[in-house]
Protein backbone atom coordinates (compact mmCIF):
# COMPACT_ATOMS: atom_id res chain seq x y z
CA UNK A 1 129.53 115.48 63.07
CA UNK A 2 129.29 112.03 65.08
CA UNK A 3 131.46 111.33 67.67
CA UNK A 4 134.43 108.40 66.73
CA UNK A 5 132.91 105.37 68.02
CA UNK A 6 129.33 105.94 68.34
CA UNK A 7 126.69 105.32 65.59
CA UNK A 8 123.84 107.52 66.43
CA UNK A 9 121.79 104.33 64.56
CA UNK A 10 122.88 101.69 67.04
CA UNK A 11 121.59 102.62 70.23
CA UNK A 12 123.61 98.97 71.18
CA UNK A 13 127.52 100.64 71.12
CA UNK A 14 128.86 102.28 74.10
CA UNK A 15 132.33 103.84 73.05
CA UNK A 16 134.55 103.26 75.29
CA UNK A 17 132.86 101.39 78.08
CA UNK A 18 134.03 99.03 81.39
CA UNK A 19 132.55 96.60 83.26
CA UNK A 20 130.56 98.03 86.60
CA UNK A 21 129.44 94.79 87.46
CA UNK A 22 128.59 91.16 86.81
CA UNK A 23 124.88 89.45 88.43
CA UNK A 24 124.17 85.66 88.23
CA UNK A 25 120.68 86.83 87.56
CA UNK A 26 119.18 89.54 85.26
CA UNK A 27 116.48 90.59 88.29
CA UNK A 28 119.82 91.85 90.16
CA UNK A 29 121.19 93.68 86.84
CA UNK A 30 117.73 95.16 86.84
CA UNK A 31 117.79 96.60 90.14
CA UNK A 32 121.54 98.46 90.13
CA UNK A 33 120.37 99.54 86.56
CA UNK A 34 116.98 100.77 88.14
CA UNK A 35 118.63 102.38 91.32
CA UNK A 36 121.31 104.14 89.02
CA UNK A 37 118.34 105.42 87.10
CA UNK A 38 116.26 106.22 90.31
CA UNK A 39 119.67 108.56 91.65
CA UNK A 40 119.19 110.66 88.47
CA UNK A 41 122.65 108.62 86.73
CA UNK A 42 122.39 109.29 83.03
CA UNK A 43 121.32 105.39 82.16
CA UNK A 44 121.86 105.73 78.34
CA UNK A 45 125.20 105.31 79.83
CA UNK A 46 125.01 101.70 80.14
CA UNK A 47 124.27 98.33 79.18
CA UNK A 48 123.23 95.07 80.08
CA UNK A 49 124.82 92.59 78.61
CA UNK A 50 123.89 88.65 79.00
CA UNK A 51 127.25 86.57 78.71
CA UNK A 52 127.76 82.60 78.77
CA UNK A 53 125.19 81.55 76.79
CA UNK A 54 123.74 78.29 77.24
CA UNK A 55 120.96 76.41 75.50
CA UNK A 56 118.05 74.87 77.79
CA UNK A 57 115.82 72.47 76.09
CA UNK A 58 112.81 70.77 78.12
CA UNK A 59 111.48 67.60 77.19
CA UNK A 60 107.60 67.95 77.55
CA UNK A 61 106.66 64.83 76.57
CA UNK A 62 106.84 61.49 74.03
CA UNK A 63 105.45 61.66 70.22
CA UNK A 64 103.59 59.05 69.33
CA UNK A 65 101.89 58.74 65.95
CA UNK A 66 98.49 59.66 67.38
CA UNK A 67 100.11 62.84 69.04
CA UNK A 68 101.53 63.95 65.63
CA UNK A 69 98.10 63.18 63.96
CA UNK A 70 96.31 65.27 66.03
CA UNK A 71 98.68 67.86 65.84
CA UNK A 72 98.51 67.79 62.25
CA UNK A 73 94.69 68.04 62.00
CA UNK A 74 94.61 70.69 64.45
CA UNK A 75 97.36 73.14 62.62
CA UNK A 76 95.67 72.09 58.92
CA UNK A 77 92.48 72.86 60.45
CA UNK A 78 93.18 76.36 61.82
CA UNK A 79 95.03 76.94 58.79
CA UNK A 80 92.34 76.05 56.06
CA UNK A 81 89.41 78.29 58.45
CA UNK A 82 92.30 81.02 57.90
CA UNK A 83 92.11 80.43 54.11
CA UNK A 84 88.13 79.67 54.42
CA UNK A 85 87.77 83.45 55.67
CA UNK A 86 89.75 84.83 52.71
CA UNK A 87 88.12 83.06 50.33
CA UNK A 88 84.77 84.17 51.72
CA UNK A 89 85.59 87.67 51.16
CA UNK A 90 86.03 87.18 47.62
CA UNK A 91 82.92 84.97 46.93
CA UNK A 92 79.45 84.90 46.47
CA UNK A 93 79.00 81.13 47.90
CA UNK A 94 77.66 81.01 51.58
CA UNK A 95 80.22 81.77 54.25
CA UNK A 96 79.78 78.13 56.22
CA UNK A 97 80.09 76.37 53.00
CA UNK A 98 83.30 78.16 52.16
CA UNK A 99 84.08 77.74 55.60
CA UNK A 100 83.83 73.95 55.82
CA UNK A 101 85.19 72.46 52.62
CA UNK A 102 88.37 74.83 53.03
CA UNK A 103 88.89 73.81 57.15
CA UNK A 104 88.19 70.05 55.69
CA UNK A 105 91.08 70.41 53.19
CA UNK A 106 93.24 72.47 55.72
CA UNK A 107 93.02 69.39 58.16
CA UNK A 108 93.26 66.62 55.71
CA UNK A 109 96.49 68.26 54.05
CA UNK A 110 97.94 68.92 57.85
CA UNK A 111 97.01 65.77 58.63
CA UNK A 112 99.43 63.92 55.56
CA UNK A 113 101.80 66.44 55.92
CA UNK A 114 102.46 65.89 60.06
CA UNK A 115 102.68 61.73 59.51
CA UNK A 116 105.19 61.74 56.38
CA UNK A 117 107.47 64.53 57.91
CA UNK A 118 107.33 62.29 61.31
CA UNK A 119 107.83 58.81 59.30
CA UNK A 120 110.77 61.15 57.77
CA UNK A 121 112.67 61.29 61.41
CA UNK A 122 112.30 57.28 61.00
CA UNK A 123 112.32 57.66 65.27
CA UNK A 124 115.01 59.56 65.84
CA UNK A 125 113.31 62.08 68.18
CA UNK A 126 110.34 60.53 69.42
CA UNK A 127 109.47 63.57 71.97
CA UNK A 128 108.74 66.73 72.16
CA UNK A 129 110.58 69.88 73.86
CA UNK A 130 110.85 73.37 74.16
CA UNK A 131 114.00 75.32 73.91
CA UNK A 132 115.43 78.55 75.00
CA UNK A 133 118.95 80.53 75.11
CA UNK A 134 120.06 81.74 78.07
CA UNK A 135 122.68 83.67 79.79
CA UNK A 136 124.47 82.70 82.96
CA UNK A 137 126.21 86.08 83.68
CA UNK A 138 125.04 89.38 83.28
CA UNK A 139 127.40 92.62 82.95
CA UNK A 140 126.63 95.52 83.66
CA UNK A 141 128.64 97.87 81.31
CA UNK A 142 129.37 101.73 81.61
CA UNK A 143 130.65 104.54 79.48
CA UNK A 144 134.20 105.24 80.80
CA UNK A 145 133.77 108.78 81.89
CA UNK A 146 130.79 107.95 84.14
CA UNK A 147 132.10 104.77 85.89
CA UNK A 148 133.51 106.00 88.87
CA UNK A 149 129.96 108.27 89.45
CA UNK A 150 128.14 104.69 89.08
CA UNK A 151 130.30 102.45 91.39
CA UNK A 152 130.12 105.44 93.98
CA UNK A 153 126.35 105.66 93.41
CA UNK A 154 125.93 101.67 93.21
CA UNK A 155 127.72 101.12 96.63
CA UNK A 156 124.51 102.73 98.17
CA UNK A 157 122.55 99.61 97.39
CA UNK A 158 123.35 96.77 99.20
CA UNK A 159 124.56 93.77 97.41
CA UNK A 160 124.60 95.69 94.52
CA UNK A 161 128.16 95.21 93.94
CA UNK A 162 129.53 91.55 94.21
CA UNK A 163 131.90 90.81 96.72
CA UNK A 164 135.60 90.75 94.99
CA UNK A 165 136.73 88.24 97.69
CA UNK A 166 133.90 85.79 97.53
């Protein structure tokens, strides 16, 4: 019989927990979940949990039409030699020739397909970025009936617990 609360399937569920403490940086979460852990404190007891989520993109650079060509002819060409190997399993023609006409076709149709999907955007994003999600908090969370063991155990570390008059 499971216990009210807790799915044995989602290791992600704590049933009744509280908030131990909150880090502006998962390193510091880390290390109070690591010293809790290295003071024999049962650690399936808790959870980090990221909170204020905010979405970083970094512009690496401007897309030109030469840019997206070459992209194009690079990602068609590793993509046809992908198809070019298959194929070569499967046939009795040389493995170069196979090879070749299939990495020829990969970069000609990556080529066409990379210029109309950027004449598409008609210049609306004319660079290129990276993106990532990101939290600005981090909680540390605790099962009720081992919270007061973990803030007594955490106050051993110093600067594990954030100052509640800063």
């Amino acid at each position: 019989m499971s216990t009210p609360g807790l799915n044995p399937a989602s290791p992600l569920k704590l049933q009744f927990p509280q908030s131990l403490a909150v880090y502006d940086d998962y390193a510091k979460a880390q290390k109070s979940v690591d010293f809790l852990a290295d003071s024999d404190f049962p650690v399936d007891q808790l959870m980090i949990v990221g909170t204020d989520l905010k979405r970083i993109e970094r512009v690496t650079g401007r897309l030109t039409w030469s840019k997206i060509a070459v992209g194009g002819i690079a990602s068609g060409l590793w993509f046809g030699i992908f198809i070019g190997l298959i194929f070569a399993l499967f046939t009795e023609e040389g493995l170069w020739q196979v090879l070749l006409s299939t990495a020829f076709i990969g970069a000609t149709f990556g080529l066409v397909w990379a210029l109309i999907g950027y004449a598409f955007t008609r210049g609306q994003r004319d660079f290129s970025s990276v993106t990532q999600v990101v939290a600005t908090k981090y909680e540390v969370l605790v099962e009720h009936k081992e919270a007061a063991r973990a803030r007594e155990l955490l106050a051993g570390l110093p600067g594990a617990l954030p100052d509640p008059f800063a």
